[in-house]
C-alpha atoms as a PDB file:
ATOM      1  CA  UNK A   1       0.000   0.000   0.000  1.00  0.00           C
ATOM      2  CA  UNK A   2       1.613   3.184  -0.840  1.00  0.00           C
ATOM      3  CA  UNK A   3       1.457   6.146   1.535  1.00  0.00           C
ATOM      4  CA  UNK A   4       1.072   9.826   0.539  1.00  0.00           C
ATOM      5  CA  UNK A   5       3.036  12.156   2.110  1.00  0.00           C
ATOM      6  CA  UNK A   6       1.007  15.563   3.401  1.00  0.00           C
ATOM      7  CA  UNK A   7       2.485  18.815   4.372  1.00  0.00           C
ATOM      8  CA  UNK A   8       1.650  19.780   8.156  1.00  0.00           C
ATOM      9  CA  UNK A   9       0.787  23.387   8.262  1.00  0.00           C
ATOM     10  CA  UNK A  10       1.131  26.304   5.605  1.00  0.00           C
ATOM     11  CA  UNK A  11       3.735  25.786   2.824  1.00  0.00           C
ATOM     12  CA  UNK A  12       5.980  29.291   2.956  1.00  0.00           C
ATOM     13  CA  UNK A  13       5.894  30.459  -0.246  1.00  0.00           C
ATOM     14  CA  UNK A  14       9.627  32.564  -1.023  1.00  0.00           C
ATOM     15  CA  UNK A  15      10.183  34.916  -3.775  1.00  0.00           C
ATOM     16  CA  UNK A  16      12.864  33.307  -6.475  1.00  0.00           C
ATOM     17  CA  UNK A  17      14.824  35.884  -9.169  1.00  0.00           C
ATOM     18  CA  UNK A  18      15.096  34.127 -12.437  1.00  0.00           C
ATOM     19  CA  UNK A  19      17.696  35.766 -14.840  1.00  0.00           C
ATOM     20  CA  UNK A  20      16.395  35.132 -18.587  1.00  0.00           C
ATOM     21  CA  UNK A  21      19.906  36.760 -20.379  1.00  0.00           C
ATOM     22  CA  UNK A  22      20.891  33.807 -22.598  1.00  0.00           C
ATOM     23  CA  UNK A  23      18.384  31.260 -21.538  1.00  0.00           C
ATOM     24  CA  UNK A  24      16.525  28.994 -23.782  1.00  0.00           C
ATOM     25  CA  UNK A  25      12.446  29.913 -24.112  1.00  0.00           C
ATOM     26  CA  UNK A  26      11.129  26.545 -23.719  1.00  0.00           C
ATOM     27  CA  UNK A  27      14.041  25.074 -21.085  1.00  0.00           C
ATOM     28  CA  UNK A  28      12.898  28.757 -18.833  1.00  0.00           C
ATOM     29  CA  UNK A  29       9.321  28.300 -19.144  1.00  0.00           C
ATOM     30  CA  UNK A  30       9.984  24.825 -18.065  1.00  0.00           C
ATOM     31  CA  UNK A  31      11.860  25.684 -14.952  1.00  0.00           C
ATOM     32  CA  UNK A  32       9.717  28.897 -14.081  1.00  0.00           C
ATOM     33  CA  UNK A  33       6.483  26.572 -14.018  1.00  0.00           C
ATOM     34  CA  UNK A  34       8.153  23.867 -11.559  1.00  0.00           C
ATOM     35  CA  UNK A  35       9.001  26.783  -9.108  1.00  0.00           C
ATOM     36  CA  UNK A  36       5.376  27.864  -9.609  1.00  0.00           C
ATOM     37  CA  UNK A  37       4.036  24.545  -8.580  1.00  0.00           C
ATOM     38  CA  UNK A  38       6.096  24.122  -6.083  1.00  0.00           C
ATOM     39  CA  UNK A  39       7.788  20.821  -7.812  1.00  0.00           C
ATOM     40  CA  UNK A  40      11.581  21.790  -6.984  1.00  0.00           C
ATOM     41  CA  UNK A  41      10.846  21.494  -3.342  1.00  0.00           C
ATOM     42  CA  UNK A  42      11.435  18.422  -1.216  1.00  0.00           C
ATOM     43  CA  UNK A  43       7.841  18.752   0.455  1.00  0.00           C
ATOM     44  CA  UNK A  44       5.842  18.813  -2.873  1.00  0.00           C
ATOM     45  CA  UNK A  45       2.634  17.239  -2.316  1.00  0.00           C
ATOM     46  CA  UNK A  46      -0.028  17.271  -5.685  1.00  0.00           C
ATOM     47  CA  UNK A  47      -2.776  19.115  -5.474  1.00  0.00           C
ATOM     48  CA  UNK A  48      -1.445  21.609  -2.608  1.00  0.00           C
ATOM     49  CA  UNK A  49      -0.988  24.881  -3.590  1.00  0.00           C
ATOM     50  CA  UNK A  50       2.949  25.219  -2.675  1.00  0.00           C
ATOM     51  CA  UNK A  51       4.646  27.443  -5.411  1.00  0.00           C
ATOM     52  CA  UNK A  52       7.007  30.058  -4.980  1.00  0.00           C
ATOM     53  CA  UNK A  53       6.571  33.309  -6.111  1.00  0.00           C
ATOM     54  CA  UNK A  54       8.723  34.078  -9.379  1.00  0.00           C
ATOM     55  CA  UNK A  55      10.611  37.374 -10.945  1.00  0.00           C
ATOM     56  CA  UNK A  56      11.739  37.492 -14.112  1.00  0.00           C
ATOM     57  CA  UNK A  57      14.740  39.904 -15.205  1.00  0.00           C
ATOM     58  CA  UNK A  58      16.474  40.262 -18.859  1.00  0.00           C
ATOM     59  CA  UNK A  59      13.065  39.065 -20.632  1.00  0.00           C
ATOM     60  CA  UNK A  60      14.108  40.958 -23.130  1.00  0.00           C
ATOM     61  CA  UNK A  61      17.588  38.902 -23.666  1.00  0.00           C
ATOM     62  CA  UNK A  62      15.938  35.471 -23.847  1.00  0.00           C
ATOM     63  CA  UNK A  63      17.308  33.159 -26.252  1.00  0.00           C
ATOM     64  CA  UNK A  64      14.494  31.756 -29.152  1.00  0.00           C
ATOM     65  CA  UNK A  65      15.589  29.885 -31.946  1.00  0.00           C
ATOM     66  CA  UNK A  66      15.673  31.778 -35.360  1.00  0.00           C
ATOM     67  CA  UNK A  67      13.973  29.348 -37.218  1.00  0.00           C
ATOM     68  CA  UNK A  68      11.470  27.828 -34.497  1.00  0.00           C
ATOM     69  CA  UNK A  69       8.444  29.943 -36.214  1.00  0.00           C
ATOM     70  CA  UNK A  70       9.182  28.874 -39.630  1.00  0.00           C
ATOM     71  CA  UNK A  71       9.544  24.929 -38.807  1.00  0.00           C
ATOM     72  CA  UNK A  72       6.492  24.702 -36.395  1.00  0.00           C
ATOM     73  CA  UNK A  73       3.772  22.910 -38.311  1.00  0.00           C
ATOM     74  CA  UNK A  74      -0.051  23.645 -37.425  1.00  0.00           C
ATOM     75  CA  UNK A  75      -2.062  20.767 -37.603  1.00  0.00           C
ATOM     76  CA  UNK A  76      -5.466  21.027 -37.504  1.00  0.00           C
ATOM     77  CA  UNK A  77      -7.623  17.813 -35.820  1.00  0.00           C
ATOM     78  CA  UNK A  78     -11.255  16.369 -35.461  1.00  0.00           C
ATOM     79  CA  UNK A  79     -11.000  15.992 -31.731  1.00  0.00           C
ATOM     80  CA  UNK A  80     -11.394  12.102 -32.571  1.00  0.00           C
ATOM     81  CA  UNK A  81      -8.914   9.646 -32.623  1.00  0.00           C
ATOM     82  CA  UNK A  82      -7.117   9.848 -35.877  1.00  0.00           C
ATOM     83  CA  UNK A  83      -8.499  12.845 -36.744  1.00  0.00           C
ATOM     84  CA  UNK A  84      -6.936  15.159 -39.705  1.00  0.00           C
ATOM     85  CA  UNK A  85      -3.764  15.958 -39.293  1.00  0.00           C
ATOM     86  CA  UNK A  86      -1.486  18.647 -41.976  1.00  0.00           C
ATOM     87  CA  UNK A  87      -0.579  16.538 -44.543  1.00  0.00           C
ATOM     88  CA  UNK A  88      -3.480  15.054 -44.721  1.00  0.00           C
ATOM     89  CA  UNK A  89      -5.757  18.132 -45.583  1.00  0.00           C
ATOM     90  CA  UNK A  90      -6.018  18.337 -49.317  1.00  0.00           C
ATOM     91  CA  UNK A  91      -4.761  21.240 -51.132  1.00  0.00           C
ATOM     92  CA  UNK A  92      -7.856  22.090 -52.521  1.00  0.00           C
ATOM     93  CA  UNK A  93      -9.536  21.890 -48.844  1.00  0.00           C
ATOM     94  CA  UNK A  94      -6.315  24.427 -48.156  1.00  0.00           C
ATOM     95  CA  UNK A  95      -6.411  26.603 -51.164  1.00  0.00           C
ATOM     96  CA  UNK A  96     -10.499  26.699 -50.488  1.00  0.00           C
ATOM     97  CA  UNK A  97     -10.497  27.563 -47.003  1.00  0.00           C
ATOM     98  CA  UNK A  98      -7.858  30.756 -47.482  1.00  0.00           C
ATOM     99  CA  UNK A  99     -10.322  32.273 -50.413  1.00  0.00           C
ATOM    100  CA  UNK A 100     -13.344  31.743 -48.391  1.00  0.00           C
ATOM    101  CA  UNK A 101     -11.986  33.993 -45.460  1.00  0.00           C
ATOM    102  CA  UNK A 102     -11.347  36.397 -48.354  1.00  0.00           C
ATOM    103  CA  UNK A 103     -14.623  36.409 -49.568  1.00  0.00           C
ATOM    104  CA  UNK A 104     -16.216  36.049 -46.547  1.00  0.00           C
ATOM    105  CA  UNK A 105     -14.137  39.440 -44.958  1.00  0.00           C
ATOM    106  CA  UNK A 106     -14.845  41.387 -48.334  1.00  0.00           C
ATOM    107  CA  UNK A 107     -18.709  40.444 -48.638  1.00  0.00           C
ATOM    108  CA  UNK A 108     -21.051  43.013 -46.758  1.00  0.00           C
ATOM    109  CA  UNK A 109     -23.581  41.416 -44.342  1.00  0.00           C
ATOM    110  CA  UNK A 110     -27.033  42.576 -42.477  1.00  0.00           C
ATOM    111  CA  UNK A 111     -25.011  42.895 -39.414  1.00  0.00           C
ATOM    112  CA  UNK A 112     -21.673  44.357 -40.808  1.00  0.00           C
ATOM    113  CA  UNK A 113     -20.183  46.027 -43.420  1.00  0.00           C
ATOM    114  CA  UNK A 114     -17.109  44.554 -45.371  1.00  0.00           C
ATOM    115  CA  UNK A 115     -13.872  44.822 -45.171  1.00  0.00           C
ATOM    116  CA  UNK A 116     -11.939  46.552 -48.314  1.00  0.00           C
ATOM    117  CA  UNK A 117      -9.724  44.291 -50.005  1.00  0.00           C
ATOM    118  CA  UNK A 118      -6.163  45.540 -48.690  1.00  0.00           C
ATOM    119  CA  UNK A 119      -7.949  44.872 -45.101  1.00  0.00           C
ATOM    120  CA  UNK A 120      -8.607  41.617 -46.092  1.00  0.00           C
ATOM    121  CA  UNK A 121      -5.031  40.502 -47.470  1.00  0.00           C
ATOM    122  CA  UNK A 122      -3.939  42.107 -44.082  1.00  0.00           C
ATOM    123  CA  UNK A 123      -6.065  39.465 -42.106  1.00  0.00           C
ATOM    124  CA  UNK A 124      -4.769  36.603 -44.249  1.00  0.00           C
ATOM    125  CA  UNK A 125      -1.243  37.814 -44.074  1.00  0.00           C
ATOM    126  CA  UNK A 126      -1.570  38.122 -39.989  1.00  0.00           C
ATOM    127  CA  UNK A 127      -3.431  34.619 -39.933  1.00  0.00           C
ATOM    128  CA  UNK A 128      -0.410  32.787 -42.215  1.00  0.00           C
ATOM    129  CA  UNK A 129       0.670  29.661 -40.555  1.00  0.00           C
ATOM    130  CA  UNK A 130      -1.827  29.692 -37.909  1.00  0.00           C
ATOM    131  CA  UNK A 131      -5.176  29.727 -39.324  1.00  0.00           C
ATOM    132  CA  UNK A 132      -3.765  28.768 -43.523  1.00  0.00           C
ATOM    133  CA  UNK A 133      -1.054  27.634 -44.380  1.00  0.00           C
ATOM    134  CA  UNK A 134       2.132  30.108 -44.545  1.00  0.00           C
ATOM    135  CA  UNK A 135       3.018  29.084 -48.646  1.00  0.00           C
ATOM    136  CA  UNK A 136      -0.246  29.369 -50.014  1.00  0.00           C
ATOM    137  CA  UNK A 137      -1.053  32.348 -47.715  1.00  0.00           C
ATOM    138  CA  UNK A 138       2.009  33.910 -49.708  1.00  0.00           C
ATOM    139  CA  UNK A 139       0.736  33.064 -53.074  1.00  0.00           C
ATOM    140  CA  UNK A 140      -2.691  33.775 -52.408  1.00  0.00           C
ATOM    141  CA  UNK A 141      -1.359  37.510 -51.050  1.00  0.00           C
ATOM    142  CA  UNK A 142       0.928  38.172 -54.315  1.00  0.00           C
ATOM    143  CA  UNK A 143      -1.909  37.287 -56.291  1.00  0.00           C
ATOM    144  CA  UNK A 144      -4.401  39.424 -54.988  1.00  0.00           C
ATOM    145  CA  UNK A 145      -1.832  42.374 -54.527  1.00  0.00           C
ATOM    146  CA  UNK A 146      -1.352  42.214 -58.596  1.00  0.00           C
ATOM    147  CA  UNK A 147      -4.602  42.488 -59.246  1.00  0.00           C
ATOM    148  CA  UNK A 148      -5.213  45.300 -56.464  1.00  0.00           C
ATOM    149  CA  UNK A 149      -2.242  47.403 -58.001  1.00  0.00           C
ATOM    150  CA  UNK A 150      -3.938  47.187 -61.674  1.00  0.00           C
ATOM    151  CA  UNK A 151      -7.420  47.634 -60.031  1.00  0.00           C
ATOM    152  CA  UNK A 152      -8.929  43.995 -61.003  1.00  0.00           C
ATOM    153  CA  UNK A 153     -10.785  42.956 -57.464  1.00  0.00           C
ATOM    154  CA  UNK A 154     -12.549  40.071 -57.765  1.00  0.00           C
ATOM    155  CA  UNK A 155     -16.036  41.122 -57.291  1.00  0.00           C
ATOM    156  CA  UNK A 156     -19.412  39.414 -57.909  1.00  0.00           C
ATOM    157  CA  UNK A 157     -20.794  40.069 -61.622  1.00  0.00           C
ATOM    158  CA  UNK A 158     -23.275  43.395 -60.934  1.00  0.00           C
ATOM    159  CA  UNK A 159     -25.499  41.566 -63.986  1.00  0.00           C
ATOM    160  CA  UNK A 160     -26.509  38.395 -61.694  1.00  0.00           C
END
């Protein structure tokens, strides 16, 4: 039978100074949430609040990796076991869901007025590589900017 080990009294909680200048994002994070918890101390019981308190200094000099942002890959899932995952999203399903936002930004409804087409490409352009993917984001952006600098917006036919 194992025994559980419970704190008698009130856990002290300290105040810990945490120097970011050349530490690693993830590796900090890491450590500052253990302190937080209270998991670096001997007495560390689950489920009893026990954390220290924590101040960070030289946020500013924190170490990220250059190209962590462009090699993260979004996947996007059904909540169900084996749901979709990146690569298996066809590019059509891709290409399709980036031109819908468009269209749906740009097209004026009861409750809200569109957005103008630069305002639009902003959105998708801020969205890239969260919400679509960042390569077809791109090409969908160039494209549209062409035909915005030679005034050829894609707009429904006036005649239908």
């Amino acid at each position: 039978m194992e025994k559980t080990f419970v704190l008698k009294g009130k856990p002290e909680a300290e105040w810990v100074l945490v120097d970011a200048s050349g530490q690693n994002l993830g590796r900090l994070a890491g450590d500052i949430a253990n302190v937080l918890l209270g998991k670096n101390k001997p007495t560390y019981t689950p489920g009893v609040v026990m954390g220290d308190y924590v101040v960070v200094i030289n946020a500013e000099k924190i170490v990220v990796s250059p190209k962590r942002m462009e090699e993260k890959v979004f996947y996007s899932h059904s909540n169900y076991p084996g749901g979709l995952k990146e690569n298996e999203i066809p590019i059509e399903c891709r290409i399709l869901a980036i031109v819908d936002a468009y269209d749906a930004m740009t097209s004026t409804r009861p409750y809200r007025a569109g957005l103008s087409p630069e305002q639009a490409i902003q959105e998708i352009e801020r969205c890239a590589g969260t919400q679509f993917e960042p390569e077809l984001a791109k090409a969908f952006i160039e494209m549209m900017s062409k035909r915005l600098g030679t005034k050829q917006l894609l707009e429904p036919d006036k005649g239908k």
